[in-house]
Protein backbone atom coordinates (compact mmCIF):
# COMPACT_ATOMS: atom_id res chain seq x y z
CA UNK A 1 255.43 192.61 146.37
CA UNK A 2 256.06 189.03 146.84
CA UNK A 3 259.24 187.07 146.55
CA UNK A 4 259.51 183.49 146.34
CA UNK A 5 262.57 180.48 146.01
CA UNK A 6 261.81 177.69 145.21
CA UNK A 7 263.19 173.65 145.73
CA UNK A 8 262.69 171.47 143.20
CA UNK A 9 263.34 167.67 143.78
CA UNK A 10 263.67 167.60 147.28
CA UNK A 11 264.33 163.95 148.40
CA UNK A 12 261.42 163.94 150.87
CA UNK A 13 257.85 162.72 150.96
CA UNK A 14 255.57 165.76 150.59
CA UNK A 15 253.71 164.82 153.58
CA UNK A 16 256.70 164.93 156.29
CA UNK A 17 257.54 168.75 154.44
CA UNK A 18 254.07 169.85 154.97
CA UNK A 19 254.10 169.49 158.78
CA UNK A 20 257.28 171.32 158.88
CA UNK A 21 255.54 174.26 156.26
CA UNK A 22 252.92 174.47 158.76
CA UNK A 23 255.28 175.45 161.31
CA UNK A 24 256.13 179.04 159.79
CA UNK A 25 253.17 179.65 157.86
CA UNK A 26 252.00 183.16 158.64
CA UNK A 27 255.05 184.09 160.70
CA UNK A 28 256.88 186.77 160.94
CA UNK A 29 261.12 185.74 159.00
CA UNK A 30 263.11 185.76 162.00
CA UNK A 31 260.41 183.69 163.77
CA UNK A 32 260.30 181.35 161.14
CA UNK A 33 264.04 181.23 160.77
CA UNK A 34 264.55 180.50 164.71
CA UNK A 35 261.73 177.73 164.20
CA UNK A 36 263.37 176.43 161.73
CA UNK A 37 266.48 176.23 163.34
CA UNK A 38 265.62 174.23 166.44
CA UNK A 39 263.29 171.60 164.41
CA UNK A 40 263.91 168.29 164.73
CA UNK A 41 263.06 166.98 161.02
CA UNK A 42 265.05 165.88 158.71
CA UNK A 43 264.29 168.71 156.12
CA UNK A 44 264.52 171.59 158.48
CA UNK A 45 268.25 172.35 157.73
CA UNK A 46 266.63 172.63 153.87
CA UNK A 47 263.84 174.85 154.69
CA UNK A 48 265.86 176.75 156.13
CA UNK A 49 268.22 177.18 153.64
CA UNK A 50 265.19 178.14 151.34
CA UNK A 51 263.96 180.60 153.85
CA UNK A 52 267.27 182.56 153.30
CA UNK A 53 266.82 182.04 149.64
CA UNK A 54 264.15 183.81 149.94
CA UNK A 55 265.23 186.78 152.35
CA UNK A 56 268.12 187.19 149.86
CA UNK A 57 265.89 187.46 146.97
CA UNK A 58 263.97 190.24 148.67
CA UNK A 59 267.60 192.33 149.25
CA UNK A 60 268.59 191.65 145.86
CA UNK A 61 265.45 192.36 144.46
CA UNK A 62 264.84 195.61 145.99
CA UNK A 63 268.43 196.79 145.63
CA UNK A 64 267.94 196.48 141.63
CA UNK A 65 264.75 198.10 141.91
CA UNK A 66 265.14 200.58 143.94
CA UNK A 67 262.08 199.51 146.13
CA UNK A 68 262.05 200.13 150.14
CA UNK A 69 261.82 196.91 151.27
CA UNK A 70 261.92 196.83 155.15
CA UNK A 71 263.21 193.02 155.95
CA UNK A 72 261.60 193.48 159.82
CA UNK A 73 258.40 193.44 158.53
CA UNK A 74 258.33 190.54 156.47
CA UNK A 75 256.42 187.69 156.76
CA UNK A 76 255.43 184.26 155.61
CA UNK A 77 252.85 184.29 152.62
CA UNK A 78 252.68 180.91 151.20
CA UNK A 79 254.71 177.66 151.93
CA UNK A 80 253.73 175.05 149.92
CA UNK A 81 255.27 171.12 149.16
CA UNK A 82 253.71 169.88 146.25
CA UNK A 83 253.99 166.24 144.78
CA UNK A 84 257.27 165.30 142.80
CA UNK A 85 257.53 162.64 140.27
CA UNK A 86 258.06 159.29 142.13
CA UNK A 87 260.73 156.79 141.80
CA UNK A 88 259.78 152.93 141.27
CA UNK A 89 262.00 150.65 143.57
CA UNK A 90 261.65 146.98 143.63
CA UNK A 91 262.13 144.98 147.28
CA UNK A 92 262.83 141.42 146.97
CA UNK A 93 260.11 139.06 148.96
CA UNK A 94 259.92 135.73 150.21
CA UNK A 95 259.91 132.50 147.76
CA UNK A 96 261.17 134.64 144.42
CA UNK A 97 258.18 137.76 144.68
CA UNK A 98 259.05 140.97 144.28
CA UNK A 99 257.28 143.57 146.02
CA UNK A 100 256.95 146.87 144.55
CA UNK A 101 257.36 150.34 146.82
CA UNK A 102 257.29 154.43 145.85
CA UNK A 103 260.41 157.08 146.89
CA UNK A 104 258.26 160.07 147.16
CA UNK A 105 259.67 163.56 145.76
CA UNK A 106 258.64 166.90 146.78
CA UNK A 107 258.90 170.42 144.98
CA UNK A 108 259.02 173.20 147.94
CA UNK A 109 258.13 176.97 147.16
CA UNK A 110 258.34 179.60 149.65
CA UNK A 111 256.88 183.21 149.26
CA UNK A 112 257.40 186.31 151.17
CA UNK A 113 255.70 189.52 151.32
CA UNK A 114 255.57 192.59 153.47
CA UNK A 115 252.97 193.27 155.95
CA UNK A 116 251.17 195.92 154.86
CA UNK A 117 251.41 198.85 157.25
CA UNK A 118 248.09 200.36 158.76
CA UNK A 119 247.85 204.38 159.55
CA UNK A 120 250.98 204.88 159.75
CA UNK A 121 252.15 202.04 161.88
CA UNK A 122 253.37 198.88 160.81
CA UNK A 123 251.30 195.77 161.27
CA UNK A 124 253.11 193.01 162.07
CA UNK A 125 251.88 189.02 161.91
CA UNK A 126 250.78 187.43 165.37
CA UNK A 127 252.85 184.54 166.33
CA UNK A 128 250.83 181.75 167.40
CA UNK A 129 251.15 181.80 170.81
CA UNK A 130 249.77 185.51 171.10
CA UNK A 131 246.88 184.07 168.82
CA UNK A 132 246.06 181.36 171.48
CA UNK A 133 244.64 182.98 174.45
CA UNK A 134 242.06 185.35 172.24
CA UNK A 135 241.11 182.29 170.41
CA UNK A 136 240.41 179.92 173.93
CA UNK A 137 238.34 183.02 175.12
CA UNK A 138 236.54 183.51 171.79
CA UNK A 139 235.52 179.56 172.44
CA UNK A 140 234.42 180.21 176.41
CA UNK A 141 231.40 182.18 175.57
CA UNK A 142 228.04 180.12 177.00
CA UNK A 143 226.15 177.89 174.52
CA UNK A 144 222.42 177.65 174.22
CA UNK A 145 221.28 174.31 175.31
CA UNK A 146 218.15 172.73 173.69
CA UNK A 147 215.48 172.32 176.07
CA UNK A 148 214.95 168.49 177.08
CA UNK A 149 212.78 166.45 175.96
CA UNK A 150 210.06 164.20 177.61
CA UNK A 151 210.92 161.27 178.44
CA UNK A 152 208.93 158.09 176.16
CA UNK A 153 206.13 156.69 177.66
CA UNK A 154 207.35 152.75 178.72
CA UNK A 155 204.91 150.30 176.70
CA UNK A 156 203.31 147.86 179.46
CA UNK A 157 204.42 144.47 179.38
CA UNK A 158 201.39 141.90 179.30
CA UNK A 159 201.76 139.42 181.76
CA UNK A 160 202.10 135.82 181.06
CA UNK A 161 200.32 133.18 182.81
CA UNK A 162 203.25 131.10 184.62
CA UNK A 163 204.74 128.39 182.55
CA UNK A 164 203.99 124.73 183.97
CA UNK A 165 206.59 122.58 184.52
CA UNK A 166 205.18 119.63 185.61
CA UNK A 167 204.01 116.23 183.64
CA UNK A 168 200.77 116.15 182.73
CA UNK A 169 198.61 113.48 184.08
């Protein structure tokens, strides 16, 4: 089951969310909450407050349902930042112009689920840096290498008599 919050009219250009997003994509909720944490963006403190939006919504939802819900094994399904409507402003310019600029807005949603567990043990999502060694071994593994080619045969040059530099008599 997946459980989502969401954050509608965030005051932040979708792009400078998205690198954040990309941080705890795929992670495991503690990860992603300690990530969060010691980010150094301006909307971290707000993803992170989502993040526990959406932790909460998992308790609350499987308290009312009576579903198991095991909060250790939860992960990050989907973070997405999607574009906001975008507010006109007007700069003033040299000699009585006006020049025109956008204040992006972002809409944030967040989605949890819980990692599926796998004969009779729990599988839980790789953190990135465990991913990182197989993937710099996968890419180690000896390429075929086309065989050369011949080298083109050099077109010979005609000679040219020697130019004569003298005056004619």
């Amino acid at each position: 089951m997946e459980f989502t919050a969401k954050l509608n009219y965030a005051r932040v250009s979708p792009q400078k969310a998205r690198l954040v997003l990309d941080l705890i994509k795929g992670r495991r909720v503690e990860d992603a909450l300690d990530t969060l944490l010691y980010t150094n963006k301006g909307i971290a403190p707000a993803l992170y407050k989502l993040l526990r939006s959406a932790l909460e919504n998992a308790n609350y939802v499987s308290a009312e349902k009576g579903l198991d819900v095991d909060v250790d094994r939860l992960y990050v399904k989907r973070a997405i930042a999607n574009d906001g409507p975008r507010m006109k402003r007007i700069r003033p310019a040299p000699m009585g112009r006006a020049y025109r600029y956008q204040r992006r807005i972002s809409h944030i949603e967040i989605a949890l689920e819980e990692k599926i567990a796998r004969n009779g043990k729990a599988e839980l999502v790789q953190t990135v840096e465990e991913t990182a060694p197989a993937k710099k071994a996968a890419k180690k593994a000896p390429a075929k290498r086309a065989a050369k080619k011949a080298p083109a045969k050099k077109a010979v040059a005609k000679k040219k008599a020697p130019a004569k530099h003298g005056k004619k008599k």
